[in-house]
Every structure is written in structure tokens, then in C-alpha cells.
C-alpha atoms as a PDB file:
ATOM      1  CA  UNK A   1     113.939  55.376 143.973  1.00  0.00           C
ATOM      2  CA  UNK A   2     113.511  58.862 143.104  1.00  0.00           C
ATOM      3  CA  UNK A   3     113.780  62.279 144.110  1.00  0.00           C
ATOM      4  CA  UNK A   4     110.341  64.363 144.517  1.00  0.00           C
ATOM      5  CA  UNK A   5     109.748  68.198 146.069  1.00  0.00           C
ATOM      6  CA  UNK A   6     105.967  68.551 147.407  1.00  0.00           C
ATOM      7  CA  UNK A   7     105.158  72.291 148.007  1.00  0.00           C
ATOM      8  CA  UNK A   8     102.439  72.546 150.953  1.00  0.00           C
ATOM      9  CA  UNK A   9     100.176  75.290 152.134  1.00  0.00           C
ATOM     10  CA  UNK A  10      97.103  76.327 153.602  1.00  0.00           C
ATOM     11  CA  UNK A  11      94.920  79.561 154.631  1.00  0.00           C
ATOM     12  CA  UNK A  12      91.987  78.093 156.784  1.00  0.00           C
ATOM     13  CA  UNK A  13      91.972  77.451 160.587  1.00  0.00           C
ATOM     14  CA  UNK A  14      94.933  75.630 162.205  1.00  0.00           C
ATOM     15  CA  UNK A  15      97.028  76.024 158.842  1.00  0.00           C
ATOM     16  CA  UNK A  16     100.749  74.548 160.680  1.00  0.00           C
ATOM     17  CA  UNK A  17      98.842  72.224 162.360  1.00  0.00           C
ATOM     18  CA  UNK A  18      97.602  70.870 158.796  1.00  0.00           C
ATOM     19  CA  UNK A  19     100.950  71.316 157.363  1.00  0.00           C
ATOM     20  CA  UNK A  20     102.216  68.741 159.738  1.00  0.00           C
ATOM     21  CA  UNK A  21      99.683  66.624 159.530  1.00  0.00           C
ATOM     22  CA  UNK A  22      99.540  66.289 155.368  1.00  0.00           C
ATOM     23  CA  UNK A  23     103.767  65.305 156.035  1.00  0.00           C
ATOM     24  CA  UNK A  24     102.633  62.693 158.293  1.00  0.00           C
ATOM     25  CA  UNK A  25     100.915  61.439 155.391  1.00  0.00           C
ATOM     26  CA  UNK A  26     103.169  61.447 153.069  1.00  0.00           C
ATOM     27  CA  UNK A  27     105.280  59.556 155.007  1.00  0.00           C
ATOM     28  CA  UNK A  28     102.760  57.238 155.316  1.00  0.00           C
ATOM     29  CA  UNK A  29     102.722  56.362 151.483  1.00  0.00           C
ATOM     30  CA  UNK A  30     104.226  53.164 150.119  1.00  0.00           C
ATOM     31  CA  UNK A  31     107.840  53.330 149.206  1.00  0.00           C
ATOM     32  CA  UNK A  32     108.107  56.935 150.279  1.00  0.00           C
ATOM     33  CA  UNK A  33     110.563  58.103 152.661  1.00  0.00           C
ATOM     34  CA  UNK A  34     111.239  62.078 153.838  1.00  0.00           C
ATOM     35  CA  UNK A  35     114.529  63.472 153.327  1.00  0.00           C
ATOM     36  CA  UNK A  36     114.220  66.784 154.268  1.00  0.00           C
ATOM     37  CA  UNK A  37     111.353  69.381 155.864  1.00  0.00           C
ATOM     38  CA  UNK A  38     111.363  73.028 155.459  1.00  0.00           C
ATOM     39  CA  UNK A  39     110.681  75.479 157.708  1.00  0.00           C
ATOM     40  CA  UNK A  40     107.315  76.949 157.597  1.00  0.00           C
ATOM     41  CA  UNK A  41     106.795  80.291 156.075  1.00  0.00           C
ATOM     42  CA  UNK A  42     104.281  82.724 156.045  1.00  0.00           C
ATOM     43  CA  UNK A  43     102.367  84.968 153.152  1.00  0.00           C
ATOM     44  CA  UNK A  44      99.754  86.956 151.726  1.00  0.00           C
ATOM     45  CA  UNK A  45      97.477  85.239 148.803  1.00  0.00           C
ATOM     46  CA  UNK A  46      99.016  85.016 146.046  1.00  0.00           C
ATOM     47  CA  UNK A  47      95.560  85.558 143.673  1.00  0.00           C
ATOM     48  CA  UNK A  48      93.109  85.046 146.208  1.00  0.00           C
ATOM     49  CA  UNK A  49      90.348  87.876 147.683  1.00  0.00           C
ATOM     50  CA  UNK A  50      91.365  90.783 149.709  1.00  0.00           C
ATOM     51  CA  UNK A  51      89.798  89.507 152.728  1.00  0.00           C
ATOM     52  CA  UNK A  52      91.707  85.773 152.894  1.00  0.00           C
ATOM     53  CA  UNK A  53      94.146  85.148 155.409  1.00  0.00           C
ATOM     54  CA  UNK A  54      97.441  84.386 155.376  1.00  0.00           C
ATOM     55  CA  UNK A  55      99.152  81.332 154.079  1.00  0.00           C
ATOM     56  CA  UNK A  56     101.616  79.151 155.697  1.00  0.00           C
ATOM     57  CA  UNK A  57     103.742  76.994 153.484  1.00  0.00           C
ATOM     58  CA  UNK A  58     106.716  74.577 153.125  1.00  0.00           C
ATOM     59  CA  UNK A  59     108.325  71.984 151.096  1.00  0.00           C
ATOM     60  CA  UNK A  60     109.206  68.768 151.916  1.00  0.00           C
ATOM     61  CA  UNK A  61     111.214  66.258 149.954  1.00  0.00           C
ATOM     62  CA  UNK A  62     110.349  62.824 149.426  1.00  0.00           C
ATOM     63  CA  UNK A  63     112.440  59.802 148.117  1.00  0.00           C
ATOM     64  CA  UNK A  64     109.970  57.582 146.367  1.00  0.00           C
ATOM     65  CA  UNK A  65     109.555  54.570 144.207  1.00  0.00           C
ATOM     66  CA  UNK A  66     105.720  55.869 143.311  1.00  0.00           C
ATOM     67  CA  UNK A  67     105.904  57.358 139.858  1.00  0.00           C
ATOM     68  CA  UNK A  68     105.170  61.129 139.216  1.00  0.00           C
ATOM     69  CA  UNK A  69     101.438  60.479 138.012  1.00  0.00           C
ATOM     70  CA  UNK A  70     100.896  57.884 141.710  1.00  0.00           C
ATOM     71  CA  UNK A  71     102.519  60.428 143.898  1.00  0.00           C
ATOM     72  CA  UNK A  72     100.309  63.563 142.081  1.00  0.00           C
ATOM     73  CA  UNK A  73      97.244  60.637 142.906  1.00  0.00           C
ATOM     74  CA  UNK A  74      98.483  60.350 146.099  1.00  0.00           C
ATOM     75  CA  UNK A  75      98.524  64.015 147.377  1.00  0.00           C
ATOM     76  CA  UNK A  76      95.019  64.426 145.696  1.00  0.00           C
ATOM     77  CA  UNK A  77      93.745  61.478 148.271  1.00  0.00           C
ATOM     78  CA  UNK A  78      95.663  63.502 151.153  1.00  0.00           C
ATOM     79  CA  UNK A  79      94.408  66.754 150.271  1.00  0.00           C
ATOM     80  CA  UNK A  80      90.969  65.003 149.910  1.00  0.00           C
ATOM     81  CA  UNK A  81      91.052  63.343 153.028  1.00  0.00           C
ATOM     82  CA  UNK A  82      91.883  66.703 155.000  1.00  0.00           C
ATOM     83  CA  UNK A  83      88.819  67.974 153.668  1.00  0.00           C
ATOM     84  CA  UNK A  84      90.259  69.887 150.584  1.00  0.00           C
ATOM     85  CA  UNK A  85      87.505  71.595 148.834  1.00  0.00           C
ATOM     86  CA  UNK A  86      87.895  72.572 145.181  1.00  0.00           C
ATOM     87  CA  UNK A  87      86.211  75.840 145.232  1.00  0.00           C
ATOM     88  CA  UNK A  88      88.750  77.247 141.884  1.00  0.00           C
ATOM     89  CA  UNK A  89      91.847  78.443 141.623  1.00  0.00           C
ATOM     90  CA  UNK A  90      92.637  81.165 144.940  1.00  0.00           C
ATOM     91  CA  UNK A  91      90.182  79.962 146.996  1.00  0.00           C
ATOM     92  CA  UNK A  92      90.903  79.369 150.484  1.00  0.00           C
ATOM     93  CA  UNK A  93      91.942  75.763 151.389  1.00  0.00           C
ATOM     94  CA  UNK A  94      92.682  73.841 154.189  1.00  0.00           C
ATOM     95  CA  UNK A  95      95.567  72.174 152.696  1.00  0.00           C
ATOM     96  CA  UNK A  96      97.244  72.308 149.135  1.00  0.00           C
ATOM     97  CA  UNK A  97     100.512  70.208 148.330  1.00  0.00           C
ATOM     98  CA  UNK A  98     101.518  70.706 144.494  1.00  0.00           C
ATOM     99  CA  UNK A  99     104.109  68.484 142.824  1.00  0.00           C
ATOM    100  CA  UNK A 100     106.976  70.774 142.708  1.00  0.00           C
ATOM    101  CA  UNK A 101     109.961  68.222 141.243  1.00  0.00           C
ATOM    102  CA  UNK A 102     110.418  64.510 140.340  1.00  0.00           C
ATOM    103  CA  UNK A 103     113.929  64.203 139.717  1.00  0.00           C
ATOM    104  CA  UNK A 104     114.835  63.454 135.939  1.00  0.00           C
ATOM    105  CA  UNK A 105     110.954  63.841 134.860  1.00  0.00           C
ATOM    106  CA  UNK A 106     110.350  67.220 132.301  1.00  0.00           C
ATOM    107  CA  UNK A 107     105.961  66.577 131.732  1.00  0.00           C
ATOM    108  CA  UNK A 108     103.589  69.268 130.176  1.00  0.00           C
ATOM    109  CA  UNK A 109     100.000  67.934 130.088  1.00  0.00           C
ATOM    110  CA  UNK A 110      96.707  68.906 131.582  1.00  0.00           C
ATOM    111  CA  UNK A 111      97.089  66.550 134.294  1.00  0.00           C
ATOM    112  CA  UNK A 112     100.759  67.395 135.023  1.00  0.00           C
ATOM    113  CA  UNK A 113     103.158  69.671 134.842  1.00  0.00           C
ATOM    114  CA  UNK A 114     106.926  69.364 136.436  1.00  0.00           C
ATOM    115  CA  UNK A 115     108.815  71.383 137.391  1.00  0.00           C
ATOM    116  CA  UNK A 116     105.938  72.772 138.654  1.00  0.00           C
ATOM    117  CA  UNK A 117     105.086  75.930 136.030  1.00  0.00           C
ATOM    118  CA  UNK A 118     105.096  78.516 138.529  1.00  0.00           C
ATOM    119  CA  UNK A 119     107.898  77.554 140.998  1.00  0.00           C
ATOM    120  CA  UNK A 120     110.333  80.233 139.543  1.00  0.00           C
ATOM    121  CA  UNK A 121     107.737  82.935 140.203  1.00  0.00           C
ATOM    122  CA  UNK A 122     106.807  82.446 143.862  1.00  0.00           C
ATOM    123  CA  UNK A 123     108.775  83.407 146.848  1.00  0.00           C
ATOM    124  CA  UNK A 124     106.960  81.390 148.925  1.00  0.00           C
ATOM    125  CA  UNK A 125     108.123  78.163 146.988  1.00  0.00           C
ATOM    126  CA  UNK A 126     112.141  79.186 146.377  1.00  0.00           C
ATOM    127  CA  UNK A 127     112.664  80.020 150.256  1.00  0.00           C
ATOM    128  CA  UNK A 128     111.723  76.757 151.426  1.00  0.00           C
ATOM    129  CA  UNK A 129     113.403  75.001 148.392  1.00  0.00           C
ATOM    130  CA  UNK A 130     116.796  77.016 149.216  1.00  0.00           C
ATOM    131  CA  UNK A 131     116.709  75.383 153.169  1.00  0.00           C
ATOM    132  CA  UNK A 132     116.148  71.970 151.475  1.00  0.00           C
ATOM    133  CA  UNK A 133     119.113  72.969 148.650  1.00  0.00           C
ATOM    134  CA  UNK A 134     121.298  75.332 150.026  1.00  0.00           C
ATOM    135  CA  UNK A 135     123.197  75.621 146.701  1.00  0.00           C
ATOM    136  CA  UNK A 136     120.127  76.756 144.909  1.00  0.00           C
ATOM    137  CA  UNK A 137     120.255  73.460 142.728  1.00  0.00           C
ATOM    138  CA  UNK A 138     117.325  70.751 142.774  1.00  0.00           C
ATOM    139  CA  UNK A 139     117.082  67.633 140.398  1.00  0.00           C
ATOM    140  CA  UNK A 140     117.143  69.398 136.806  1.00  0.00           C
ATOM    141  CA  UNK A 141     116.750  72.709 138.055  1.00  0.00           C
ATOM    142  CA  UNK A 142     118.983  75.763 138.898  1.00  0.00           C
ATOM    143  CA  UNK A 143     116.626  78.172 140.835  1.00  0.00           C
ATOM    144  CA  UNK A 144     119.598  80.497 143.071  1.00  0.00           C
ATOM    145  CA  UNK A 145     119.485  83.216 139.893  1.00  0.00           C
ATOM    146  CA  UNK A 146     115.352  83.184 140.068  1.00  0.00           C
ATOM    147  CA  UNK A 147     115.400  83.310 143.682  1.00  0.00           C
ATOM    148  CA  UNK A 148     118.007  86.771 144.117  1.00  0.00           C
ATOM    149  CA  UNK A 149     115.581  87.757 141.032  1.00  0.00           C
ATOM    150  CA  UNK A 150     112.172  87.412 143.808  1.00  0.00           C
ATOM    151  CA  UNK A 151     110.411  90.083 145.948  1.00  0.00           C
ATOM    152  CA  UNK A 152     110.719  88.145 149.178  1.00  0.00           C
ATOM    153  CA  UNK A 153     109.883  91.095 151.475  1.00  0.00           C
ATOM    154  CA  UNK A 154     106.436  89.568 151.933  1.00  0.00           C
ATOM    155  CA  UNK A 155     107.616  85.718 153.230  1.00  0.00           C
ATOM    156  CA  UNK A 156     108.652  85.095 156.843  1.00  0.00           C
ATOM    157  CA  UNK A 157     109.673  82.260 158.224  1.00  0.00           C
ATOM    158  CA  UNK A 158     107.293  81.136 161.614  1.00  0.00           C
ATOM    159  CA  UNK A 159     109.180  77.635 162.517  1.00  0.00           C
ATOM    160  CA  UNK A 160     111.937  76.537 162.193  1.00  0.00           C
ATOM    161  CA  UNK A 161     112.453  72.822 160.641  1.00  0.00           C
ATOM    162  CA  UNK A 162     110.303  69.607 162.234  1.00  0.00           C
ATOM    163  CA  UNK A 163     112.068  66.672 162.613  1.00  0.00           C
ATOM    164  CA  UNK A 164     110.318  63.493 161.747  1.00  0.00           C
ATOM    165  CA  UNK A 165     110.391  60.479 164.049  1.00  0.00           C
END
């Protein structure tokens, strides 16, 4: 079993509601079991248009015995499922979750990249990483320095933690 950090979000209609329901599903995948939930935070798009609204996101982490490339499949079926449509990249969407971590895996390819490449840039990724690693340390990655390095003016926190059943 490894260690895995999903990063959620979405922008269209009942974003939290989606939120919830994509960690439902990944709960639901073979040899997968949820260790932790963030809170769910909200902010402005990142690249998107002027006129999108807000996103709400969160991370979640995952023990698993799927390997990086079947987990990456796997939240490509759940986005899919939810009705994820591939418009490019800052569109709107009703649900995103990005591979953030897979404890002791370091991949560059087209396919995949972990860490994720941008996860040291974003705000909206470290906050809910910190409540799931309070001592700013993940599997092979030290992110406390980038995160008191990160505009987080524009991030606030809506909910606090959901508790799985």
C-alpha cells in the first residue's frame, strides 16, 4: 500500500456538493482507503476567463494498492462519470481531481507528472495539503518554505473537514 494526495475542484453549479461526491468515489475504488479530507476552500480562477466563478477545492489522501498510472485512470473515469468536459486548459468544470503525490514515485512524462508540477505554485493546493500535513512535509516533499512563500489572501476556507463513514 501506498500513499497518494488527490487535489479536487470545481467551478460549475453545486461545486461542494461535487466535491463530496467525487470522494465518495474514490473511496469506492479497489484497494483504496481515505486517510484524511481537507477542508474545502474557496478561489478565484487561476487562468480561466474573467467572467468564471469561483472554485472550491480540497485534497484528500488516499492509501492505495492501485499504482500511480491506475489511480490517474481511475480519477479520469470519476471525473468522466460526473460529466467532466474537456473544453482546454481553464475552462470551467464540474469536477477536476489532479494527482498531486504518490508516495516514493518522482515521473515526468506526457501522461504523468508527480509531484504534481504546479503544486508549489498554488495556494489553493498547499492550504489543504498543510490540514492533511500539519508539519508542511508530504511523501518526498517539503512544501512549509513554498507555502509562507504563497499569496494566500485570495483562499478561504468554507467547511470545515467531512468525515467519512
Amino acid at each position: 500500500m501506498s500513499e497518494a494526495v488527490v487535489g479536487l475542484g470545481s467551478n460549475l453549479g453545486e461545486k461542494s456538493k461535487y466535491l463530496l461526491e467525487a470522494v465518495q468515489a474514490l473511496s469506492r475504488l479497489p484497494g483504496t482507503k481515505i486517510k484524511g479530507i481537507s477542508a474545502i476552500y474557496s478561489s478565484g480562477p487561476e487562468n480561466g476567463a474573467a467572467d468564471q466563478e469561483d472554485y472550491h477545492n480540497m485534497a484528500v489522501k488516499v492509501e492505495t494498492g492501485m499504482s500511480p498510472m491506475a489511480l490517474l485512470g481511475a480519477c479520469l473515469g470519476i471525473e468522466a462519470a460526473m460529466g467532466r468536459v474537456r473544453a482546454g486548459r481553464g475552462a470551467s468544470r464540474v469536477i477536476d481531481l489532479d494527482l498531486l503525490l504518490y508516495e516514493g514515485v518522482k515521473n515526468e512524462s506526457f501522461e504523468l507528472s508527480l509531484p504534481h508540477p504546479r503544486l508549489l505554485q498554488r495556494a489553493f493546493v498547499l492550504l489543504p495539503l498543510k490540514e492533511l500535513y500539519p508539519a508542511g512535509r508530504a511523501p518526498g516533499i517539503f512544501f512549509e518554505p513554498y507555502l509562507k512563500e504563497t499569496d494566500t489572501a485570495g483562499v478561504h476556507k468554507l467547511a470545515q473537514r467531512i468525515e467519512m463513514d
